[in-house]
N, C-alpha and C. Protein backbone atom coordinates (compact mmCIF):
# COMPACT_ATOMS: atom_id res chain seq x y z
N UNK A 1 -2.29 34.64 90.60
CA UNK A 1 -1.54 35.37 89.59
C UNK A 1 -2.18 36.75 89.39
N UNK A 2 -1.24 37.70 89.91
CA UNK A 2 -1.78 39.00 89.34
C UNK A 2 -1.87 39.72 87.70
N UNK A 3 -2.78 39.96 87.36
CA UNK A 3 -3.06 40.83 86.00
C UNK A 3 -1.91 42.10 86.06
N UNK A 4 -1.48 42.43 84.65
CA UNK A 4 -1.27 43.69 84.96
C UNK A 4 -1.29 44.20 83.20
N UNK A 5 -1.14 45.37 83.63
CA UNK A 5 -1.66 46.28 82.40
C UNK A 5 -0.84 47.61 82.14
N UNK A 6 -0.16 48.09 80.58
CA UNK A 6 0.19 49.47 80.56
C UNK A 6 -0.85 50.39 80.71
N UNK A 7 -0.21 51.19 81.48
CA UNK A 7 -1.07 52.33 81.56
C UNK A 7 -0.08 53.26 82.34
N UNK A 8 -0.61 54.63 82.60
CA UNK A 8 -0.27 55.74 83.03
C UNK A 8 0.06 55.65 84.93
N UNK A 9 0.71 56.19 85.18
CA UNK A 9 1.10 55.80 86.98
C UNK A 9 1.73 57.09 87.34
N UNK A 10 1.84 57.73 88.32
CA UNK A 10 2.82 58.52 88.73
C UNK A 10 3.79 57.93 89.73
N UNK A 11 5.35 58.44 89.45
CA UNK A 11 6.01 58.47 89.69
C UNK A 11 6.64 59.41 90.39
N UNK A 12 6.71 58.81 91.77
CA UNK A 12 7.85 59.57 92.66
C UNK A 12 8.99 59.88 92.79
N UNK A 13 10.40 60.47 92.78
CA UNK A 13 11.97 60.47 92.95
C UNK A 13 11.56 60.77 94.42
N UNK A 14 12.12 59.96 94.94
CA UNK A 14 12.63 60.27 96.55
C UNK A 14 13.48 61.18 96.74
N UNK A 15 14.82 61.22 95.81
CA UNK A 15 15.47 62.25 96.03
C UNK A 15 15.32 63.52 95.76
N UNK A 16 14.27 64.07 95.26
CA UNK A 16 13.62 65.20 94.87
C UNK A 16 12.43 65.49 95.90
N UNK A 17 11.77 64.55 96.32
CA UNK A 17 10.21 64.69 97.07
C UNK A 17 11.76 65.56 98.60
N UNK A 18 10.53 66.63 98.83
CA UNK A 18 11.22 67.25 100.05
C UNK A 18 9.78 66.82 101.36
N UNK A 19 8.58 66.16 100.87
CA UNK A 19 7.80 65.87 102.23
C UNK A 19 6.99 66.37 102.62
N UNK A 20 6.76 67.87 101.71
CA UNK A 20 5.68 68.96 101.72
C UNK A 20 4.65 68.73 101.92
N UNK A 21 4.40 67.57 101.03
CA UNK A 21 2.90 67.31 101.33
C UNK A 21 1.35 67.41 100.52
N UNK A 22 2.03 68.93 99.74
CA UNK A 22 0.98 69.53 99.40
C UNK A 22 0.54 68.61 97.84
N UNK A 23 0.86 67.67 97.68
CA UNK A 23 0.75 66.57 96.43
C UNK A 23 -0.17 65.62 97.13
N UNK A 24 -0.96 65.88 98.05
CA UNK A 24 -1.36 64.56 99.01
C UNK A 24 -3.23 65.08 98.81
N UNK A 25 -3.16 66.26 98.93
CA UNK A 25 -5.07 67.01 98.62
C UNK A 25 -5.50 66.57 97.27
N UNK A 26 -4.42 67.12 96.42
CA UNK A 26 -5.15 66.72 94.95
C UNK A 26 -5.62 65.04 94.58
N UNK A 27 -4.81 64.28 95.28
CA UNK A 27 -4.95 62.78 94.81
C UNK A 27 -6.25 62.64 95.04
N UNK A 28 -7.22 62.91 94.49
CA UNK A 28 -8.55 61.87 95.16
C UNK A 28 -9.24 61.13 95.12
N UNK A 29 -8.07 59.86 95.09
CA UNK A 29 -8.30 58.16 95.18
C UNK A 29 -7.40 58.40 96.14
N UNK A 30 -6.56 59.31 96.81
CA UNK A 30 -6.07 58.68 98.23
C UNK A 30 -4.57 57.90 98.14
N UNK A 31 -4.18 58.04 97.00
CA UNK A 31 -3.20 56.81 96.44
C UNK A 31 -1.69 57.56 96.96
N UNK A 32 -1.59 59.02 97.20
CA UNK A 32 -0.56 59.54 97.77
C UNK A 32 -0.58 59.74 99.67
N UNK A 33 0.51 59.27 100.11
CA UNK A 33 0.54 59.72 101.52
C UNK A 33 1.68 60.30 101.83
N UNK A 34 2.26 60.95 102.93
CA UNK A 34 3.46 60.54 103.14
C UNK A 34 3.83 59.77 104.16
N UNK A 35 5.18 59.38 104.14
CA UNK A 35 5.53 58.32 104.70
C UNK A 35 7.08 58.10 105.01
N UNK A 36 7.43 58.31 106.44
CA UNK A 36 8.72 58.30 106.25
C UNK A 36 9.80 59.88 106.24
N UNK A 37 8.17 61.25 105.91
CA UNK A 37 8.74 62.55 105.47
C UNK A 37 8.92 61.99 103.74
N UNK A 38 8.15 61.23 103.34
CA UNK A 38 8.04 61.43 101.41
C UNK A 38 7.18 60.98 101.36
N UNK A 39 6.65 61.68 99.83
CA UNK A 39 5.33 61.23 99.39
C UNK A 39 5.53 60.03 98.92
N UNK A 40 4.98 58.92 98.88
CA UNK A 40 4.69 57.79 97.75
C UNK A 40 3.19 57.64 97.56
N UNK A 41 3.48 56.81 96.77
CA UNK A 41 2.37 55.60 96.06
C UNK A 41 1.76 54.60 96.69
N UNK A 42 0.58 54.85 97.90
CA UNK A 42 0.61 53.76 98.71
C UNK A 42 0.50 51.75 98.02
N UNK A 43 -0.59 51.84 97.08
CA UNK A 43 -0.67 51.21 96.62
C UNK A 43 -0.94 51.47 95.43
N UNK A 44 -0.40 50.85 93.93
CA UNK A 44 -0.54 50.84 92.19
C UNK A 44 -1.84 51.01 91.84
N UNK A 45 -2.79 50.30 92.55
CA UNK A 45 -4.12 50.19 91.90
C UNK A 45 -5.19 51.31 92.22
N UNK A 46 -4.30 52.30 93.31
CA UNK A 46 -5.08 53.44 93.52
C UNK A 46 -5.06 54.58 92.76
N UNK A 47 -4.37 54.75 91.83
CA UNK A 47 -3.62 55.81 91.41
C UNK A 47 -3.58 55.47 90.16
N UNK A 48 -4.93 56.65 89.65
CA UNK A 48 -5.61 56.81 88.16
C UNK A 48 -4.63 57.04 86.98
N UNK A 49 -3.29 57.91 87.69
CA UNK A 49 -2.58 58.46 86.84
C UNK A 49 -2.74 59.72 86.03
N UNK A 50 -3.84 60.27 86.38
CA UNK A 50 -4.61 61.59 85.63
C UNK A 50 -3.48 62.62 86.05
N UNK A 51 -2.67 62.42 87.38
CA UNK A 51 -1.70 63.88 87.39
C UNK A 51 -1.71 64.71 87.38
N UNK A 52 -3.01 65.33 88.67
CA UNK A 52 -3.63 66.54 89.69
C UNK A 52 -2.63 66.68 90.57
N UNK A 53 -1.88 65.93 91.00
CA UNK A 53 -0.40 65.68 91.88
C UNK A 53 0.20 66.73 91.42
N UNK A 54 0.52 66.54 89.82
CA UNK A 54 1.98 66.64 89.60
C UNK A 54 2.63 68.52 89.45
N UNK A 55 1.38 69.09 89.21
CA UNK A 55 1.59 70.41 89.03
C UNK A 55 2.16 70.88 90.45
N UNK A 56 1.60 70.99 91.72
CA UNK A 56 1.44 71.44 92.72
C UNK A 56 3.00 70.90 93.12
N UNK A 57 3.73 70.03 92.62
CA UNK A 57 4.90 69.35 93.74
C UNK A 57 5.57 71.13 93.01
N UNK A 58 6.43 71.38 94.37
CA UNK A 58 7.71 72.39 94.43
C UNK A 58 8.77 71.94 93.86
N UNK A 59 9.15 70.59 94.27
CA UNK A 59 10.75 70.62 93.42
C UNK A 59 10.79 69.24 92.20
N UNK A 60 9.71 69.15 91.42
CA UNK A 60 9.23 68.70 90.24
C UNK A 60 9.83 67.26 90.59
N UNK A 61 9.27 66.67 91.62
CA UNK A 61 9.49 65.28 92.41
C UNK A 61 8.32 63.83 91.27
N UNK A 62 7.69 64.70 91.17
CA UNK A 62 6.54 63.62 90.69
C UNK A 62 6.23 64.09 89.22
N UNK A 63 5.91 62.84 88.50
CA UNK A 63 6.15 62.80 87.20
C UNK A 63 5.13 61.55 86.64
N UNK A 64 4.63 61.35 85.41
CA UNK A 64 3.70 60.08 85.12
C UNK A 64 4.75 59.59 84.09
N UNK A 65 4.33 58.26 84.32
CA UNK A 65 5.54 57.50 83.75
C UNK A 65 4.36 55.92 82.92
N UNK A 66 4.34 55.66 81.64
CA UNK A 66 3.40 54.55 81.33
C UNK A 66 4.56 53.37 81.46
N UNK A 67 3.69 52.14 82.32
CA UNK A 67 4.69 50.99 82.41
C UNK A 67 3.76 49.80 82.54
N UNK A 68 4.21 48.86 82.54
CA UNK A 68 3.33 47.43 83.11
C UNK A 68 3.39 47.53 84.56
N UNK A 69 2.06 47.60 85.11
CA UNK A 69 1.18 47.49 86.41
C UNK A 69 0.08 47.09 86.45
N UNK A 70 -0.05 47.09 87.55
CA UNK A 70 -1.75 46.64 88.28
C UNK A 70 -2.78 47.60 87.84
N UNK A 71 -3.95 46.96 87.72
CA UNK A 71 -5.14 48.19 86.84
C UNK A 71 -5.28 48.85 87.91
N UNK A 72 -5.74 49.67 87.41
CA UNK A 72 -6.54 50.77 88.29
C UNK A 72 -7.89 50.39 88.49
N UNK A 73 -7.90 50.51 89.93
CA UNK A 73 -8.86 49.46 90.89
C UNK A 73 -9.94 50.32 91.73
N UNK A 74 -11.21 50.80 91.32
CA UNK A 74 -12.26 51.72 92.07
C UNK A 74 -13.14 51.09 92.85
N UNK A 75 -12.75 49.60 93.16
CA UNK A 75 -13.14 49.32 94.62
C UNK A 75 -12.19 49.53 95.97
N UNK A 76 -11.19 49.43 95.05
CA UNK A 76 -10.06 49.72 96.13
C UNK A 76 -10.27 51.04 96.77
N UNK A 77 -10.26 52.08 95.47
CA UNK A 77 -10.19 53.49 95.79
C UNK A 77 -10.97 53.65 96.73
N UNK A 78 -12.53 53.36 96.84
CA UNK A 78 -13.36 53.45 97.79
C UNK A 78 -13.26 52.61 99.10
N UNK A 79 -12.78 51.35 99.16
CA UNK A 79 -12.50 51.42 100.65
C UNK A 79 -11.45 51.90 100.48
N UNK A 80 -10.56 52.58 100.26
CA UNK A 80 -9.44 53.58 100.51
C UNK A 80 -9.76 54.63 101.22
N UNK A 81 -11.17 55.26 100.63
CA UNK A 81 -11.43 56.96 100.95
C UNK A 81 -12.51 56.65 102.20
N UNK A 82 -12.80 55.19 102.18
CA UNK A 82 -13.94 54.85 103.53
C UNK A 82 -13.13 55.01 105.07
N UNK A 83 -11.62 54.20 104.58
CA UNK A 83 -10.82 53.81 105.38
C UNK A 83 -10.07 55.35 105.82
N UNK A 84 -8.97 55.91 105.34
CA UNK A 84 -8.70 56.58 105.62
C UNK A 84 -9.15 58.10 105.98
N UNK A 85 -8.87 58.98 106.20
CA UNK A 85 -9.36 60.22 106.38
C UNK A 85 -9.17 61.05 105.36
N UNK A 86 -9.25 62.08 104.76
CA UNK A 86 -8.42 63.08 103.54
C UNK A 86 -7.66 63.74 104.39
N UNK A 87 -6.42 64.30 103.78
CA UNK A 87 -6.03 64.97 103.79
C UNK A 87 -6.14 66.44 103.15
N UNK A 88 -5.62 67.38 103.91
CA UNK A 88 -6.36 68.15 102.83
C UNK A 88 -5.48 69.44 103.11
N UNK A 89 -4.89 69.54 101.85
CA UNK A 89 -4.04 71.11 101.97
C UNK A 89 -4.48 71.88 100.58
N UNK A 90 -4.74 72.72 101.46
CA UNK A 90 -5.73 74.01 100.45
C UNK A 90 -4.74 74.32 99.15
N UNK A 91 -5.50 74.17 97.89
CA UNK A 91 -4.22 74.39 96.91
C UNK A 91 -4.89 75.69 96.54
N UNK A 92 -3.91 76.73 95.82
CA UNK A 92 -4.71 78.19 95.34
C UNK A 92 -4.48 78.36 94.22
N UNK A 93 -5.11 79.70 93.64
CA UNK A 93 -4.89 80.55 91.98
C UNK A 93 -3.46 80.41 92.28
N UNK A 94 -2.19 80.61 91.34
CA UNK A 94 -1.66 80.82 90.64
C UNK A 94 -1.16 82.40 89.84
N UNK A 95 -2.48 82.84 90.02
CA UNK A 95 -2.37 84.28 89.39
C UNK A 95 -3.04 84.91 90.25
N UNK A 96 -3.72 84.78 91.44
CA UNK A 96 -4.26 85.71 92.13
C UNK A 96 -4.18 85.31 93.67
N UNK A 97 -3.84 84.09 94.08
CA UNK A 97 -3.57 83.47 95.50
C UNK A 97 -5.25 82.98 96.10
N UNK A 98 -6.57 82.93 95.56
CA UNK A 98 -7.29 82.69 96.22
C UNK A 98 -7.27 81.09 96.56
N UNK A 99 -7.59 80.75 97.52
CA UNK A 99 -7.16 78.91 97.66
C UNK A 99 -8.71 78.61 97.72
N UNK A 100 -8.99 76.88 97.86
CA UNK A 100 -10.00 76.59 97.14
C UNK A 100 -11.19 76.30 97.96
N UNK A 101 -10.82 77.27 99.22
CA UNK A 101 -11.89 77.55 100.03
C UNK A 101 -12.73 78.88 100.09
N UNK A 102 -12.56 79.42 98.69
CA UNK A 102 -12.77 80.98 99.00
C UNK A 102 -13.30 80.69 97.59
N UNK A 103 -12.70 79.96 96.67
CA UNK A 103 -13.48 79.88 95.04
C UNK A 103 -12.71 78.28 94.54
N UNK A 104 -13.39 77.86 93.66
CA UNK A 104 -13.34 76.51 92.77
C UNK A 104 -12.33 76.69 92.06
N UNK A 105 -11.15 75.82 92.13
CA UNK A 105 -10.26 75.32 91.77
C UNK A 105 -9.89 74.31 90.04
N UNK A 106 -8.99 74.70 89.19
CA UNK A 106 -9.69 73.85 87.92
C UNK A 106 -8.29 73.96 87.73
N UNK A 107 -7.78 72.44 87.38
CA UNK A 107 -6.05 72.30 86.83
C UNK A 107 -5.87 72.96 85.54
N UNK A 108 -5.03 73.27 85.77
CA UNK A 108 -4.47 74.02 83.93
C UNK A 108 -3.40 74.23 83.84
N UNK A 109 -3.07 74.12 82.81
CA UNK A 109 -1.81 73.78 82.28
C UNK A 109 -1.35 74.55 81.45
N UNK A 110 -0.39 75.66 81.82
CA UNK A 110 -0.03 76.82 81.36
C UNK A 110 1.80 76.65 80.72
N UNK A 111 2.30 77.55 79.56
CA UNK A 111 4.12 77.16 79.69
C UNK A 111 4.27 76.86 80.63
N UNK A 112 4.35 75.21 80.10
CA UNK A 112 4.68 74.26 80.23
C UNK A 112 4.52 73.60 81.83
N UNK A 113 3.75 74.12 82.54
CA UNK A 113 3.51 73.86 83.84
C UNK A 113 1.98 72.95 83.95
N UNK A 114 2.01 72.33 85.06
CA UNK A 114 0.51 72.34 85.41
C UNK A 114 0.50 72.77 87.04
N UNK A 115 -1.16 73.49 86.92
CA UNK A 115 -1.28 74.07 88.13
C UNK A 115 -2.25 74.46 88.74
N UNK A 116 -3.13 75.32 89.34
CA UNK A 116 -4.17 76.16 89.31
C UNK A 116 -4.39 76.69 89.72
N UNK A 117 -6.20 77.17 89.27
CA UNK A 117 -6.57 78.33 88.72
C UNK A 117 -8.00 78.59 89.34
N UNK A 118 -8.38 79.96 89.42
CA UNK A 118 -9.67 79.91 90.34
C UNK A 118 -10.23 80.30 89.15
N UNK A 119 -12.08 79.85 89.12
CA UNK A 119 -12.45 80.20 88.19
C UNK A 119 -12.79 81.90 88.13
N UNK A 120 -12.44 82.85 88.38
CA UNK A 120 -12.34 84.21 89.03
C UNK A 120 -11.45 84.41 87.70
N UNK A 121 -10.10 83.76 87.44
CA UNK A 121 -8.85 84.10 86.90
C UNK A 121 -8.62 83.12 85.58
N UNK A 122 -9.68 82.51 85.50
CA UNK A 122 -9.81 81.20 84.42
C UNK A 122 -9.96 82.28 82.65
N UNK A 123 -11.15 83.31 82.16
CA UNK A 123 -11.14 83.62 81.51
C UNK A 123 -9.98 84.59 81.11
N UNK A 124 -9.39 85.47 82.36
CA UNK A 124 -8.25 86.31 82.08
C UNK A 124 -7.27 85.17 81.36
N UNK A 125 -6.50 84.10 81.94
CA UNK A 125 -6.19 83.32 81.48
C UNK A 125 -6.08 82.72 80.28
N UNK A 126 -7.53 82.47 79.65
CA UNK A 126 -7.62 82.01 78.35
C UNK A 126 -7.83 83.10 77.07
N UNK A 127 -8.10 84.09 77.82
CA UNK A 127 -8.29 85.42 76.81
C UNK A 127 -7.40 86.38 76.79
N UNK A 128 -6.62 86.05 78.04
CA UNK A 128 -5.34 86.82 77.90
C UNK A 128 -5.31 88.58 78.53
């Protein structure tokens, strides 16, 4: 008998996910792949629900949704990240284009978006 628990999950629309991809770097428990040409959810128990995903999708495909599921599972996550490889698509500023091989990357959540931000462009940002 499986346990399960409310909590936070993200949620995919298939008919919105276009396959991009770029929702697949931020996950890092690994819990997004694609598959098929769409992102999903490989498995429930990987996927913290924190929603580093959700800024970066282009056509606002992914979304957190609280429901009854499987806990969130950090043995899993780790043979997850043992097992598989990362993926890895460079995400950038927002306000200046540097991606997060050139400077450190920090989600933020600006009207009404989430997204990010290099720390270069972090104080302009908060100070305006």
């Amino acid at each position: 008998m499986t346990t399960t628990v409310t909590r936070q999950i993200v949620r995919i629309d298939e008919q919105l996910c276009n396959g991009c991809g770029v929702c697949v770097s931020p996950c890092a428990e690994g819990a997004i792949a694609i598959v098929d040409g769409k992102a999903r959810v490989l498995r429930e128990e990987l996927c913290d629900g924190a929603g580093f995903c959700l800024g970066v999708c282009p056509t606002g495909a992914l979304t957190i949704e609280v429901r009854e599921t499987v806990p969130f599972d950090d043995e899993a996550v780790e043979l997850q990240i043992a097992e598989r490889p990362r993926t890895y698509v460079a995400q950038s500023c927002f306000i200046c284009g540097t991606d997060e091989d050139q400077a450190p990357l920090v989600p933020v959540r600006t009207q009404g978006t989430s997204t990010w931000c290099c720390t270069h462009c972090l104080p302009r940002l908060i100070h305006g």
